[in-house]
Protein backbone atom coordinates (compact mmCIF):
# COMPACT_ATOMS: atom_id res chain seq x y z
CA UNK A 1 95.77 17.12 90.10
CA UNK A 2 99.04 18.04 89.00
CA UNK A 3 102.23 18.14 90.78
CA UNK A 4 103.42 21.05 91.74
CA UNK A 5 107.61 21.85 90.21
CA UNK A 6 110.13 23.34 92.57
CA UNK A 7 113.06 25.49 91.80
CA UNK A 8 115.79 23.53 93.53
CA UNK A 9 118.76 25.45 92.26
CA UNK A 10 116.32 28.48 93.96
CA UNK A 11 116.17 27.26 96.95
CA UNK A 12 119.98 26.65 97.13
CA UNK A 13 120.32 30.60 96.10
CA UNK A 14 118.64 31.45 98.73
CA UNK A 15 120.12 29.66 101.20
CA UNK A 16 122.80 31.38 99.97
CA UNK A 17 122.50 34.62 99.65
CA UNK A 18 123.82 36.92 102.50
CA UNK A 19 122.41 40.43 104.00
CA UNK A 20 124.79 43.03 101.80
CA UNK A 21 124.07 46.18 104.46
CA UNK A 22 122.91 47.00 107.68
CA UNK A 23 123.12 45.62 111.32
CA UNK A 24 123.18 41.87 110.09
CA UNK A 25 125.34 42.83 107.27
CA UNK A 26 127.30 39.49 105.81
CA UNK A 27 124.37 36.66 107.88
CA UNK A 28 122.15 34.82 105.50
CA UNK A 29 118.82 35.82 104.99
CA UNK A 30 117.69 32.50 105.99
CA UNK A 31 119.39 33.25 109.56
CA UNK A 32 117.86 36.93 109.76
CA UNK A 33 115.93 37.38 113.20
CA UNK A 34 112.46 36.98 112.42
CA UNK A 35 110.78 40.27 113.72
CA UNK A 36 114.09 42.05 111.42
CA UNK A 37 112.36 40.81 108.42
CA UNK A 38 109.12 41.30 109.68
CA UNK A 39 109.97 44.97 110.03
CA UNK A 40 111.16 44.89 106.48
CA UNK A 41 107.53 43.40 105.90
CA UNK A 42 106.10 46.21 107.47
CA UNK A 43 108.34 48.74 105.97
CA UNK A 44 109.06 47.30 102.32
CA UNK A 45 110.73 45.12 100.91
CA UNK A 46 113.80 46.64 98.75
CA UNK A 47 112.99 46.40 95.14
CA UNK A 48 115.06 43.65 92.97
CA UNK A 49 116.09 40.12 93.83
CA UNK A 50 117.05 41.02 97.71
CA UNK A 51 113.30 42.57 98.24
CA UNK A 52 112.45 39.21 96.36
CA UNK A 53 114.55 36.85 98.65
CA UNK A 54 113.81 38.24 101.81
CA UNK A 55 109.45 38.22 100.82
CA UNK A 56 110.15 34.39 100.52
CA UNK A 57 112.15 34.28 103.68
CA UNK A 58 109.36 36.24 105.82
CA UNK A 59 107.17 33.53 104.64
CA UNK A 60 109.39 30.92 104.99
CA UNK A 61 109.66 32.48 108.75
CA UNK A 62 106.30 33.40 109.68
CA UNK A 63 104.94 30.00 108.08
CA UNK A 64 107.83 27.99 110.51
CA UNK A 65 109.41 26.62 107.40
CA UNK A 66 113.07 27.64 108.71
CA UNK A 67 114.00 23.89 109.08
CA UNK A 68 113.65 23.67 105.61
CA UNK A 69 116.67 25.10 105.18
CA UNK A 70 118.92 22.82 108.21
CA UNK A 71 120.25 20.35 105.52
CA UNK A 72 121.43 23.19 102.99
CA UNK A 73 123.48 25.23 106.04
């Protein structure tokens, strides 16, 4: 079986990146409230990289992965 690659430098970019509008406008997505992005889940994602980096954090969040991201705050 082959092991499976990770995108570090990824990972780091999405700790990151921060919210650019709304009522949690300037808080990382990785700090988002959980049922805000699961209301973006329900609504749609935006299209582009944010819509891309807040799918992976609704994962991340619904899968209780958020303590993944402790050592990269």
């Amino acid at each position: 079986m082959k092991k499976q690659e990770y995108d570090h430098e990824a990972l780091l970019r999405l700790a990151a990146m921060k919210m650019p509008f709304g009522r949690y406008a300037g808080y990382r997505l990785v700090d988002l409230p959980e049922p805000y992005v699961v209301w973006f889940a329900q609504q749609g994602f935006p299209a582009g990289k944010l819509g891309q980096a807040l799918a992976a954090v609704y994962e991340i969040k619904v899968n209780g992965l958020e303590y993944l991201f402790a050592p990269l705050k």
